[in-house]
Protein backbone atom coordinates (compact mmCIF):
# COMPACT_ATOMS: atom_id res chain seq x y z
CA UNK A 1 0.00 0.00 0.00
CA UNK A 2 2.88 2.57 0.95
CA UNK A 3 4.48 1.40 -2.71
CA UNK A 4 0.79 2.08 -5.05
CA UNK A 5 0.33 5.16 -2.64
CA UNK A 6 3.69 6.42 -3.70
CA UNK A 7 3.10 5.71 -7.88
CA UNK A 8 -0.21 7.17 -7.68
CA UNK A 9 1.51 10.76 -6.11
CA UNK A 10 4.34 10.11 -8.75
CA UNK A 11 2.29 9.39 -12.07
CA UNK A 12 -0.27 12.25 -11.79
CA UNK A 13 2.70 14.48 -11.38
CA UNK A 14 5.39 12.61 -13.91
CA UNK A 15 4.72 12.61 -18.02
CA UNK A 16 4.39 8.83 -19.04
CA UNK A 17 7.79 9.13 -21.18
CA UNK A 18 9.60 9.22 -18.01
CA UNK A 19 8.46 5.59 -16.87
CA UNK A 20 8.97 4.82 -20.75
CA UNK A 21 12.70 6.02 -19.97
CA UNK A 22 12.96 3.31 -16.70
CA UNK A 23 10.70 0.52 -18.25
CA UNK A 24 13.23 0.60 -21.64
CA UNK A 25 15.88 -0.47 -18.78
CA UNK A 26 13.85 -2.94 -16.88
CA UNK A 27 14.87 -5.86 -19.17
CA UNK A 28 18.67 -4.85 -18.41
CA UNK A 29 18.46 -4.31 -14.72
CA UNK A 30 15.98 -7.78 -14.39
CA UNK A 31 18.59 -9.91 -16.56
CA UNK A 32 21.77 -8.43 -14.44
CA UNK A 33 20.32 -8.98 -10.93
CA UNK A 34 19.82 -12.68 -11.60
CA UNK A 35 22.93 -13.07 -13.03
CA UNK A 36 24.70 -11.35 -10.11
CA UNK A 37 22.98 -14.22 -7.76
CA UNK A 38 23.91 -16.81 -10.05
CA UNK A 39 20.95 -19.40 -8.72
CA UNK A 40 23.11 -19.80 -5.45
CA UNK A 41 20.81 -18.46 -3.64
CA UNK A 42 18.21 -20.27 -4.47
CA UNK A 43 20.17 -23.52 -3.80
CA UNK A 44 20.88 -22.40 -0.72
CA UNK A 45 17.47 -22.38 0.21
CA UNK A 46 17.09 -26.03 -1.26
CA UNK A 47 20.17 -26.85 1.54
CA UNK A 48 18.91 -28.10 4.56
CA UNK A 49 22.04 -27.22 6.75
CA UNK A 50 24.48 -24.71 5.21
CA UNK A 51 27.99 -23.64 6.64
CA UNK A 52 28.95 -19.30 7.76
CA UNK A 53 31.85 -20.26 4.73
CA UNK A 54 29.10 -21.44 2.14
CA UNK A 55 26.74 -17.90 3.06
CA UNK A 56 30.04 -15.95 2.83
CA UNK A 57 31.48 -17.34 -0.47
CA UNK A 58 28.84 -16.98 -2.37
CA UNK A 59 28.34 -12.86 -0.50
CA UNK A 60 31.66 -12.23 -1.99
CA UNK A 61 30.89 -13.64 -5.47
CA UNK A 62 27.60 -12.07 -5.84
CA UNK A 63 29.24 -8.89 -4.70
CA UNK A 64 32.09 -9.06 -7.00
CA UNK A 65 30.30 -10.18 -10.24
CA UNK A 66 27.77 -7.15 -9.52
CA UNK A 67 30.76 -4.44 -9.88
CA UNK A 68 31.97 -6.33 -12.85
CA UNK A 69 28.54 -6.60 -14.52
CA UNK A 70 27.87 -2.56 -13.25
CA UNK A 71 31.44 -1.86 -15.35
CA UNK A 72 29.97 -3.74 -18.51
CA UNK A 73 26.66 -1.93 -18.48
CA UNK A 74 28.50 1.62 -17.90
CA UNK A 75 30.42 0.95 -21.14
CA UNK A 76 27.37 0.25 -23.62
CA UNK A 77 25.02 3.02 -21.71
CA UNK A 78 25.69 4.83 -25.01
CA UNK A 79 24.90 1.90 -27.35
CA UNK A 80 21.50 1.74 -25.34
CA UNK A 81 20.70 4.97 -26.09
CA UNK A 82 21.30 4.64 -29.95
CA UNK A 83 19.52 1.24 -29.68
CA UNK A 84 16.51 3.16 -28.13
CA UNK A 85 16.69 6.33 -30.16
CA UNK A 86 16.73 8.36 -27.06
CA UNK A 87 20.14 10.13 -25.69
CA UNK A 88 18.41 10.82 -22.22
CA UNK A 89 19.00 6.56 -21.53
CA UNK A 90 22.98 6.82 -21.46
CA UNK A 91 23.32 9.50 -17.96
CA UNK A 92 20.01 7.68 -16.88
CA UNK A 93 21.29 4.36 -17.16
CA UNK A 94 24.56 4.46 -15.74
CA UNK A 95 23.23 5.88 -12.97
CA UNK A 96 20.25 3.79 -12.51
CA UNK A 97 22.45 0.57 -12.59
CA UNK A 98 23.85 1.11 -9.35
CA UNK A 99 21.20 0.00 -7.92
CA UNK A 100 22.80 -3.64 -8.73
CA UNK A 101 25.48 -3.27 -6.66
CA UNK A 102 23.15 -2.24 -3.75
CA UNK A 103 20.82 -5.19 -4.03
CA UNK A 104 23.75 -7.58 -4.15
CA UNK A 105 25.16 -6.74 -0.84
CA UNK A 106 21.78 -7.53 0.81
CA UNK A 107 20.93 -11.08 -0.92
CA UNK A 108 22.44 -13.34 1.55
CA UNK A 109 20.78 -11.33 4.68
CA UNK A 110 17.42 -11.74 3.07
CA UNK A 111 17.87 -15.42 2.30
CA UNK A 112 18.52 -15.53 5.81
CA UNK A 113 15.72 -14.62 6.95
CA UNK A 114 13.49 -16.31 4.44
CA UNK A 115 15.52 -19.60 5.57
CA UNK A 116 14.17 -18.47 8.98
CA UNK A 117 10.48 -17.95 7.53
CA UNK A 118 10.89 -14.35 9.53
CA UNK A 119 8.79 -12.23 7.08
CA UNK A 120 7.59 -10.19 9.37
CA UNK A 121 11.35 -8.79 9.35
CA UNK A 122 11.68 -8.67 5.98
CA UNK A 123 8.66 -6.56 5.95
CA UNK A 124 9.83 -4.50 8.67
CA UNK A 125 12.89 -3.77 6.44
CA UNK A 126 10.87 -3.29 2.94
CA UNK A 127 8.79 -0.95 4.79
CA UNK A 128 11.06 1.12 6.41
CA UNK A 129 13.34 1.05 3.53
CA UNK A 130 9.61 2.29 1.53
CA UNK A 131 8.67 4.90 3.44
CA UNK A 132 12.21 7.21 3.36
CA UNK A 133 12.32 6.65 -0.23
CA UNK A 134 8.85 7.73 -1.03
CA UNK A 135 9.16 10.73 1.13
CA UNK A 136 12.23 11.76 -0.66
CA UNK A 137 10.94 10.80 -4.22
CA UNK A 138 7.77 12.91 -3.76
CA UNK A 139 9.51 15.99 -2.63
CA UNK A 140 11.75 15.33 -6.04
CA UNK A 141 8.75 14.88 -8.10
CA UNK A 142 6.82 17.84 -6.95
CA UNK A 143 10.25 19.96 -7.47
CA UNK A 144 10.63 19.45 -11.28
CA UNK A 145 12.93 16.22 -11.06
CA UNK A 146 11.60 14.46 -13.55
CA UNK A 147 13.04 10.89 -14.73
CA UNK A 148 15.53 11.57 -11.93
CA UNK A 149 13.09 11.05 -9.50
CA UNK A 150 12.67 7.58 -10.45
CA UNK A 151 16.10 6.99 -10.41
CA UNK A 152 17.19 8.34 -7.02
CA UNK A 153 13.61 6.20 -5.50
CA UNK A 154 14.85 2.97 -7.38
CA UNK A 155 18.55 3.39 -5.85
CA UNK A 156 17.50 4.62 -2.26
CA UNK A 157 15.27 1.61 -1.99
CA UNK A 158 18.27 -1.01 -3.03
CA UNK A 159 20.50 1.04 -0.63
CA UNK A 160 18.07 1.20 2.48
CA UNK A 161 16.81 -2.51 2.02
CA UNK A 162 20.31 -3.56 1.72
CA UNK A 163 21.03 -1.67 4.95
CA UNK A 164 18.63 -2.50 7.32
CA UNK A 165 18.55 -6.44 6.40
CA UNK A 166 22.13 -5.89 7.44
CA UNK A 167 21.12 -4.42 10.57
CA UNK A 168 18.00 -6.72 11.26
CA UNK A 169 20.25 -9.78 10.20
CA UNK A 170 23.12 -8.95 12.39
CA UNK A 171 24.89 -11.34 9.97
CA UNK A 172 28.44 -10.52 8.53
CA UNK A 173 30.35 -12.31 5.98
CA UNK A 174 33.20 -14.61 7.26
CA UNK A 175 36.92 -13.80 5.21
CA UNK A 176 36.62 -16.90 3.13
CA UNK A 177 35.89 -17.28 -0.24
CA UNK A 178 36.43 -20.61 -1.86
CA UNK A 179 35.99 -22.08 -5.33
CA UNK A 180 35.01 -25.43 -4.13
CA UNK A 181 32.42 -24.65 -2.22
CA UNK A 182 31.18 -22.55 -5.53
CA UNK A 183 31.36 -25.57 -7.49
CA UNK A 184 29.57 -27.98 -5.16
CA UNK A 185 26.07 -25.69 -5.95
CA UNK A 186 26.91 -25.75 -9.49
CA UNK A 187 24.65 -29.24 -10.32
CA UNK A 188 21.03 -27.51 -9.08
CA UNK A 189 22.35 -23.35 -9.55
CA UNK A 190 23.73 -23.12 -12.89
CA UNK A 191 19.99 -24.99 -14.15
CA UNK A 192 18.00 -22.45 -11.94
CA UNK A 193 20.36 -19.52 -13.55
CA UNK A 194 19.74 -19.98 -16.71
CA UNK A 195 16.15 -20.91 -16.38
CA UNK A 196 15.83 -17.59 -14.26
CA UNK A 197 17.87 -15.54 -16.80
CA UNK A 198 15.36 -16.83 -19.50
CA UNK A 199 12.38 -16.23 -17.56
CA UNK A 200 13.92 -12.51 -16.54
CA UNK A 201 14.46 -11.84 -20.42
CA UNK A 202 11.05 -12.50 -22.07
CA UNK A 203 8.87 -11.04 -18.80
CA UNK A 204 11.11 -7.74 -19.18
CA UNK A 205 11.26 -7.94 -22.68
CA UNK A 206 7.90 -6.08 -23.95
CA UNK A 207 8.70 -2.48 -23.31
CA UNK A 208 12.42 -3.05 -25.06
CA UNK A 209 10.74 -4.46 -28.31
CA UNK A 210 8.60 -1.27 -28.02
CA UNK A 211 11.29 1.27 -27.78
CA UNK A 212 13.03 -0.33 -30.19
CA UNK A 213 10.71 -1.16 -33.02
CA UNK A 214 8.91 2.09 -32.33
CA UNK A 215 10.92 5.00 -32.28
CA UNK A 216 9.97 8.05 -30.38
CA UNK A 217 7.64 5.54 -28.26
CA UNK A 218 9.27 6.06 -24.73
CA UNK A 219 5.30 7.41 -23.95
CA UNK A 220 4.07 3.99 -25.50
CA UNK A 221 6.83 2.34 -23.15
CA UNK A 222 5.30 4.18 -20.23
CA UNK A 223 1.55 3.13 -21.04
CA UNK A 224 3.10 -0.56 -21.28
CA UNK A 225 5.43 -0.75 -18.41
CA UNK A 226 3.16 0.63 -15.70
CA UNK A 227 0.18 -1.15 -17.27
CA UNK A 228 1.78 -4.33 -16.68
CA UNK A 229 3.69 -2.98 -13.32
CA UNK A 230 -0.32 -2.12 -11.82
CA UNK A 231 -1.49 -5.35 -12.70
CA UNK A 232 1.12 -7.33 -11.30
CA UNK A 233 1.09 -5.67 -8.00
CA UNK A 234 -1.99 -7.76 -6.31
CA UNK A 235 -1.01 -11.25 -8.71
CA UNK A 236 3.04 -10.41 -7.81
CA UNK A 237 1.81 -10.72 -3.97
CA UNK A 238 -0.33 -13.84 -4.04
CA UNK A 239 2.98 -15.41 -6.19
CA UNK A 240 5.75 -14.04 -3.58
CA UNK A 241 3.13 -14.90 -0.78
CA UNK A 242 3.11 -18.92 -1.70
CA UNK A 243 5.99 -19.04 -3.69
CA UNK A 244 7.88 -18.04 0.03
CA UNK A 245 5.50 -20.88 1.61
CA UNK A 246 5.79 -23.75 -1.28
CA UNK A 247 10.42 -23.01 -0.73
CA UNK A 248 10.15 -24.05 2.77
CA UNK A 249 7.27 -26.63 2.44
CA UNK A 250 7.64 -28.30 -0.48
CA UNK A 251 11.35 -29.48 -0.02
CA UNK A 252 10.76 -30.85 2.88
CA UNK A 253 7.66 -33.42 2.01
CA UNK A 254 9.45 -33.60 -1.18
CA UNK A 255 9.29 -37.79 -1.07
CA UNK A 256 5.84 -38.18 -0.03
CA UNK A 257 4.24 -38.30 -3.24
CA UNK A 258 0.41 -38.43 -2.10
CA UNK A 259 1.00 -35.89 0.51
CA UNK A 260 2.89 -33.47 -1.65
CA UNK A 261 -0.10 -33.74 -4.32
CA UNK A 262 -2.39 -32.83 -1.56
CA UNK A 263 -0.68 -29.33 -0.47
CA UNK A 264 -0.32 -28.41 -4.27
CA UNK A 265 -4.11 -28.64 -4.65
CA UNK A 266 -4.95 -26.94 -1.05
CA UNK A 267 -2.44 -24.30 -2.83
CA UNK A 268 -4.53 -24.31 -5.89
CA UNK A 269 -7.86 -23.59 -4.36
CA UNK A 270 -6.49 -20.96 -2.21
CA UNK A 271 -5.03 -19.05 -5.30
CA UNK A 272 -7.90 -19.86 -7.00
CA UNK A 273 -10.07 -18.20 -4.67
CA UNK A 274 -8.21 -15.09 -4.21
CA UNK A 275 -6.57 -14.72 -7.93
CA UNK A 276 -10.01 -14.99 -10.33
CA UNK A 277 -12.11 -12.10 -8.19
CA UNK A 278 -9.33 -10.01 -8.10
CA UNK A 279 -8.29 -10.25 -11.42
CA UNK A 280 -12.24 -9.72 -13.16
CA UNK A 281 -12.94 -6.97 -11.15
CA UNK A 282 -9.88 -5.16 -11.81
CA UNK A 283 -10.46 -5.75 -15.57
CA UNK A 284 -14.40 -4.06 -15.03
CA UNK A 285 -12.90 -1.00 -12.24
CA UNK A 286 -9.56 -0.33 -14.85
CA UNK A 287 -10.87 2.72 -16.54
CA UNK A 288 -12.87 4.68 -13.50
CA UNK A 289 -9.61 3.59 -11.50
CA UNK A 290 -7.33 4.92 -13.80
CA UNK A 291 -9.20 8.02 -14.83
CA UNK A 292 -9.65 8.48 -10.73
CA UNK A 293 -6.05 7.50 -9.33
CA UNK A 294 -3.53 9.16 -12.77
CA UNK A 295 -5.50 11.32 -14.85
CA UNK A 296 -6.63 11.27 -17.92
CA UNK A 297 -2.97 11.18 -19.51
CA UNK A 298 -2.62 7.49 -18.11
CA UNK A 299 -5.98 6.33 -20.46
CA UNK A 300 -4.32 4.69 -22.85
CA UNK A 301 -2.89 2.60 -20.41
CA UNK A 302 -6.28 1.19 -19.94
CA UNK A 303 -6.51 -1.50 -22.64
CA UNK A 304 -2.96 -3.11 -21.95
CA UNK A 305 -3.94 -3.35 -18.12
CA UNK A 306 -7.18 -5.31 -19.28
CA UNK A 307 -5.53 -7.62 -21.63
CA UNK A 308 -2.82 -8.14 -18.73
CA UNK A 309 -4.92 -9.24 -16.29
CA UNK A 310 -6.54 -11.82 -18.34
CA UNK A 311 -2.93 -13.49 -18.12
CA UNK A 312 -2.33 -12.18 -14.02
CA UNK A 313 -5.22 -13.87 -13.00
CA UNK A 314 -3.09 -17.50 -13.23
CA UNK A 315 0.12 -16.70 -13.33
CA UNK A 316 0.71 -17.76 -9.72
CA UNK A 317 -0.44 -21.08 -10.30
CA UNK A 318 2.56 -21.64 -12.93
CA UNK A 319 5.05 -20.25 -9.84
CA UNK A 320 3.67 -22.91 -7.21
CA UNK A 321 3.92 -25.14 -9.90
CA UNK A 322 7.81 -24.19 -10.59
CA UNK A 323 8.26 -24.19 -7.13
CA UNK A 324 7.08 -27.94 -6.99
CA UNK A 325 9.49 -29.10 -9.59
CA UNK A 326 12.61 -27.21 -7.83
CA UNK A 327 11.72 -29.07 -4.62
CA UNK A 328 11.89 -32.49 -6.44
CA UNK A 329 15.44 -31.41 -8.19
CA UNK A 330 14.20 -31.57 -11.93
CA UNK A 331 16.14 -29.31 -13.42
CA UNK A 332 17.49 -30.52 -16.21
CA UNK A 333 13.42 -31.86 -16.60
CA UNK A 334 12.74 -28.26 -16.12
CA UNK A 335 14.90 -26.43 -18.22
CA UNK A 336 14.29 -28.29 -21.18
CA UNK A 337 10.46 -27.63 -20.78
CA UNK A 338 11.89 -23.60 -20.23
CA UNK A 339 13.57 -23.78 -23.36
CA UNK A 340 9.93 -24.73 -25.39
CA UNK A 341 7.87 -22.60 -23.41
CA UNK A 342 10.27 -19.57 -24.69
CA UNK A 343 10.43 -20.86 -28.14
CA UNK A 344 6.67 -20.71 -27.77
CA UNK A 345 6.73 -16.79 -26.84
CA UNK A 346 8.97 -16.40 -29.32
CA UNK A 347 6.53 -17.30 -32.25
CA UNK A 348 3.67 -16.00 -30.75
CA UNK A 349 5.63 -12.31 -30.39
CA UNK A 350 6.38 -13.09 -34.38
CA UNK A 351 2.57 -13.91 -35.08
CA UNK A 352 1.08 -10.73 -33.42
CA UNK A 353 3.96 -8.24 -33.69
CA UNK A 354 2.15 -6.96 -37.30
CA UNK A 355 -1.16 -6.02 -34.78
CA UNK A 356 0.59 -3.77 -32.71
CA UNK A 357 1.41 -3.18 -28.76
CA UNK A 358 -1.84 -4.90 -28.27
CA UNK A 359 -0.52 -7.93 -30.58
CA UNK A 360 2.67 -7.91 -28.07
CA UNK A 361 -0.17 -7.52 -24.71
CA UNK A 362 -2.12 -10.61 -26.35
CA UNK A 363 0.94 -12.35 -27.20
CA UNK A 364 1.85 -13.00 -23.35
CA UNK A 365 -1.93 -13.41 -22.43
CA UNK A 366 -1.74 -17.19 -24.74
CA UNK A 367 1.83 -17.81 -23.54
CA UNK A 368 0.62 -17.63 -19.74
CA UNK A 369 -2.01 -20.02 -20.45
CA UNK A 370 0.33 -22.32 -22.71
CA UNK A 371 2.72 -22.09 -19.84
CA UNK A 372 -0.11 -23.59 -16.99
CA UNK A 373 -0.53 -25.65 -19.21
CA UNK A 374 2.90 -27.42 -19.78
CA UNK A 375 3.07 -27.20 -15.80
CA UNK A 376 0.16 -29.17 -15.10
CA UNK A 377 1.28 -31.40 -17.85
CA UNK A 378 5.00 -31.62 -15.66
CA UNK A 379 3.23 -32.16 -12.39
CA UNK A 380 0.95 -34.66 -13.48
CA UNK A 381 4.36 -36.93 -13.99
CA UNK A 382 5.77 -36.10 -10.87
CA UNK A 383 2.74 -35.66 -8.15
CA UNK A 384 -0.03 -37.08 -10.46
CA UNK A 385 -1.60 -33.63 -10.36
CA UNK A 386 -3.57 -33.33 -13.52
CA UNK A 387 -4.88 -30.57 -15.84
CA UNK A 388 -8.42 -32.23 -14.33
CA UNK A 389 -7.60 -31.56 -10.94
CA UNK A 390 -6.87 -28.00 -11.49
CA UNK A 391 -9.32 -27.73 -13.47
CA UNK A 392 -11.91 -29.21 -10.75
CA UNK A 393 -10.54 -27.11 -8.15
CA UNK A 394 -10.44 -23.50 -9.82
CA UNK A 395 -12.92 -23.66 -12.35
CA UNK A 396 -15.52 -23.59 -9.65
CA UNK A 397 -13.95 -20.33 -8.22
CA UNK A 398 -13.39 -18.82 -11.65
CA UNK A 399 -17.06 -19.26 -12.64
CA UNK A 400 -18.48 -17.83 -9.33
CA UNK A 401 -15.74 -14.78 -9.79
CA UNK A 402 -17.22 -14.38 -13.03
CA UNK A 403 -20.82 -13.91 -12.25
CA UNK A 404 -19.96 -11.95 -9.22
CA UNK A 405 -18.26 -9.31 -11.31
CA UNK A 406 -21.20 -9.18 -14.12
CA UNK A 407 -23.70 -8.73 -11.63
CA UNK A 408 -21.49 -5.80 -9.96
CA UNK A 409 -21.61 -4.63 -13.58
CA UNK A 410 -25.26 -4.66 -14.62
CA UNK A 411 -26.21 -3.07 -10.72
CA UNK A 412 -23.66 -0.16 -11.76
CA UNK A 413 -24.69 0.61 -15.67
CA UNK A 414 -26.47 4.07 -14.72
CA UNK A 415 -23.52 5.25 -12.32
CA UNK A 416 -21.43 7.48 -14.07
CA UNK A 417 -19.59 8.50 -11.46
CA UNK A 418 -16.14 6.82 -10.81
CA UNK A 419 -15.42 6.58 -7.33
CA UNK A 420 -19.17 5.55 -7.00
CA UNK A 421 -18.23 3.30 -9.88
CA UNK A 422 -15.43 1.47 -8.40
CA UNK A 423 -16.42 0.90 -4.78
CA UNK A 424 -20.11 0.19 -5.26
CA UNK A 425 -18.47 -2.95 -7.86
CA UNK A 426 -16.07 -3.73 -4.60
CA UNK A 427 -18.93 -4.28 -2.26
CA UNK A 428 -21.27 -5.87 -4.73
CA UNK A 429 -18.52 -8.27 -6.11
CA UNK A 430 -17.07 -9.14 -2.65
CA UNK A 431 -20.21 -9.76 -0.91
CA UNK A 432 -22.00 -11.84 -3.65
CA UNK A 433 -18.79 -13.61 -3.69
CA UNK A 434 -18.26 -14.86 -0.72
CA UNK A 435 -22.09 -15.66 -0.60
CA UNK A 436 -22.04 -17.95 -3.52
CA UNK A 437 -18.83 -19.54 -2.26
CA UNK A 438 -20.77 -20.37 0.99
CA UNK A 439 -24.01 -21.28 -1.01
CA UNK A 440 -22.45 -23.76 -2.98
CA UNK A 441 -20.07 -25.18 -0.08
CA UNK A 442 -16.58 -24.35 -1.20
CA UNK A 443 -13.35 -25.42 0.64
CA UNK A 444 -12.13 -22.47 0.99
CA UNK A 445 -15.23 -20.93 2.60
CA UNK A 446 -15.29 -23.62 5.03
CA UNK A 447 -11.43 -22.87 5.68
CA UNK A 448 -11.83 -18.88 6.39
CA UNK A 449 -14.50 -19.87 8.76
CA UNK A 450 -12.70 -22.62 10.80
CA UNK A 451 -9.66 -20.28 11.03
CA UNK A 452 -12.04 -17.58 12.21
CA UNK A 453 -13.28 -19.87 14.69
CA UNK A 454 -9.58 -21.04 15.79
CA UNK A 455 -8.62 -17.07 16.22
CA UNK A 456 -12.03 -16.35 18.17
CA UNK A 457 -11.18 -19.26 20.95
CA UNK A 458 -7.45 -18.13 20.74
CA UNK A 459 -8.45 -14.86 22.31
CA UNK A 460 -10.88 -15.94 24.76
């Protein structure tokens, strides 16, 4: 909330060309942070026990390779801009990429503390670390700053996050650095790596097609980028939110077939419940939000957030799913199944690239569902969890989302209003929601009230 309350401040005073200027970069900074953790990381997590000399080798190589990576990206700042057709990206970037370094001397702290399942502290540190930078990046905005005001926000968040999880952590590196203990991750990182690098590439890759087939577009690239940056916000949380839970879960039941399939689907139904609401009423509330929150300069925006959320609504389900196949170690399985999936996106950017930025939008609305798809197909060899069984536990959900939101729509036809608009369709939507959930004696319905219940006796 203190992050959307911040944009919304920002983009009614910012033009849209000056997100186009950041978004052009987002492929670049996306590619270079994964590449500075190398999947280690991530294998870490995997690790059941891990030595102070395995956290502090791989500090000092994530550390290292940032500078190095940092000194690469300084050198072709002024290829970028000729790539782009706009001289404003070669001062912007080289500045902006700094923020690499930062983030890489916090990586080990956080995966600390996610090893720890404290997320309460690593909210305590995003939120902190949130609420200086917005202060400062408002007073920029409102000052005539500009792009520059997205710049200094995006590097006093790395710097202030990087901080405090160094402060909350209380953990500092050991002197040891040591190749072998690089090379023993090597089997399950280098996989994750390059799966992550290809996955960072093509879900960054939109707005730098757009300022580079388009030129004088960075406006175009602004539209895009925070089109797809607003709909992502509630879908990115439900993702992070079980994608945190399914790392320290899922490894551990990892051999118990029937037991594993079981927590997938509970996982399944919860998303389900949450994501297909969320995502139809945001497609019906877009324009009165828009026109209400940014202005009318943000409009055009509109139609990519629609088109967006069509493919938000289950791309969680494909993370869980990703998550399952780390915990059973298929990596090899699961890059090979990357590699298609990306081919895929490939052809389908080819295919609708003649119909425009909304042939690109459209483009990554079928590849979300082709890559579900190829999940379920993945997890139905591992866990015997089926394209059926999804199917029979979110369909219901989607179904009962969907008539929720129509009858929001047809009760709200004569309100012209927006704010009327947009939280008369909240109430409507929620309550006839949850009603028909209850009616027709969903899980999930039945789970919110026994937690209720277990809360209620708590207290007394």
């Amino acid at each position: 909330m203190i992050n959307l309350g911040t944009s919304i401040v920002l983009m009614r005073i910012l033009d849209p060309s000056e997100y186009g200027l950041i978004g052009a970069l987002a492929l670049f900074i996306a590619f270079s942070n994964l590449l500075i953790d190398s999947g280690f990381t991530r294998a870490l997590l995997n690790r059941k026990t891990i030595s102070p000399a395995e956290y502090s080798t791989v500090f000092y190589f994530n550390l290292g390779f940032s500078i190095l990576l940092y000194l690469i990206l300084f050198a072709i700042a002024p290829l970028l801009a000729t790539i782009f057709h706009e001289p404003r990206i070669e001062p912007v970037s080289r500045i902006l990429f700094l923020s690499l370094i930062l983030n890489a001397g916090g990586i080990i702290q956080q995966t600390l503390l996610i090893k720890r399942a404290d997320f309460r502290g690593i909210t305590k540190v995003n939120m902190a670390a949130l609420l200086i930078t917005a202060t400062v990046a408002i007073v920029m905005a409102l000052n005539g700053f500009g792009v520059w005001t997205l710049v200094v926000q995006t590097l006093l968040f790395a710097f202030f996050r990087s901080l405090f999880l160094w402060l909350y952590s209380r953990w500092i590196p050991l002197r040891i650095f040591s190749l072998k203990i690089l090379r023993s991750f090597s089997g399950l990182s280098n996989k994750l790596l390059l799966t992550s690098l290809i996955n960072a590439v093509f879900n960054n890759i939109y707005p730098s097609i757009i300022a580079f087939f388009y030129p004088n577009s960075m406006k175009q690239v602004g539209y895009y980028s925070q089109a797809s940056k607003y709909q992502e916000i509630p879908f990115g949380i439900l993702s992070n939110t079980f994608r945190s839970v399914s790392m320290l879960v899922l490894p551990e039941i990892n051999e118990q077939t029937e037991r594993l399939k079981r927590v997938v689907s509970k996982m399944m139904k919860s998303l389900a419940f949450l994501s297909f609401p969320i995502g139809f009423l945001m497609i019906l509330i877009a324009e009165p939000t828009f026109l209400f929150l940014f202005r009318d300069k943000w409009l055009p925006a509109v139609p990519y957030f629609q088109v967006l959320c069509l493919a938000g609504m289950v791309s969680p389900f494909a993370f869980v799913l990703n998550e399952l196949f780390i915990a059973r170690e298929k990596a090899n399985y699961f890059l090979g199944v990357e590699i298609i999936r990306r081919v895929i996106l490939v052809l389908l950017i080819a295919l609708l690239f003649p119909y425009g930025i909304m042939g690109l939008a459209s483009s990554w609305v079928v590849y979300t569902y082709i890559t579900l798809f190829i999940s379920l197909i993945l997890s139905r060899k591992l866990i015997q969890y089926s394209l059926f069984d999804f199917l029979k536990d979110a369909v219901p959900y989607a179904i009962i989302a969907f008539v929720s939101v129509a009858a929001g729509y047809l009760l709200t036809l004569n309100i012209d209003k927006n704010l009327p608009f947009i939280l008369v369709n909240v109430v409507v939507t929620g309550v006839l929601y949850l009603l028909l959930c209850h009616l027709f004696k969903l899980e999930m319905t039945r789970e919110i009230r026994e937690w209720i219940s277990i809360k209620k006796n708590e207290k007394k």
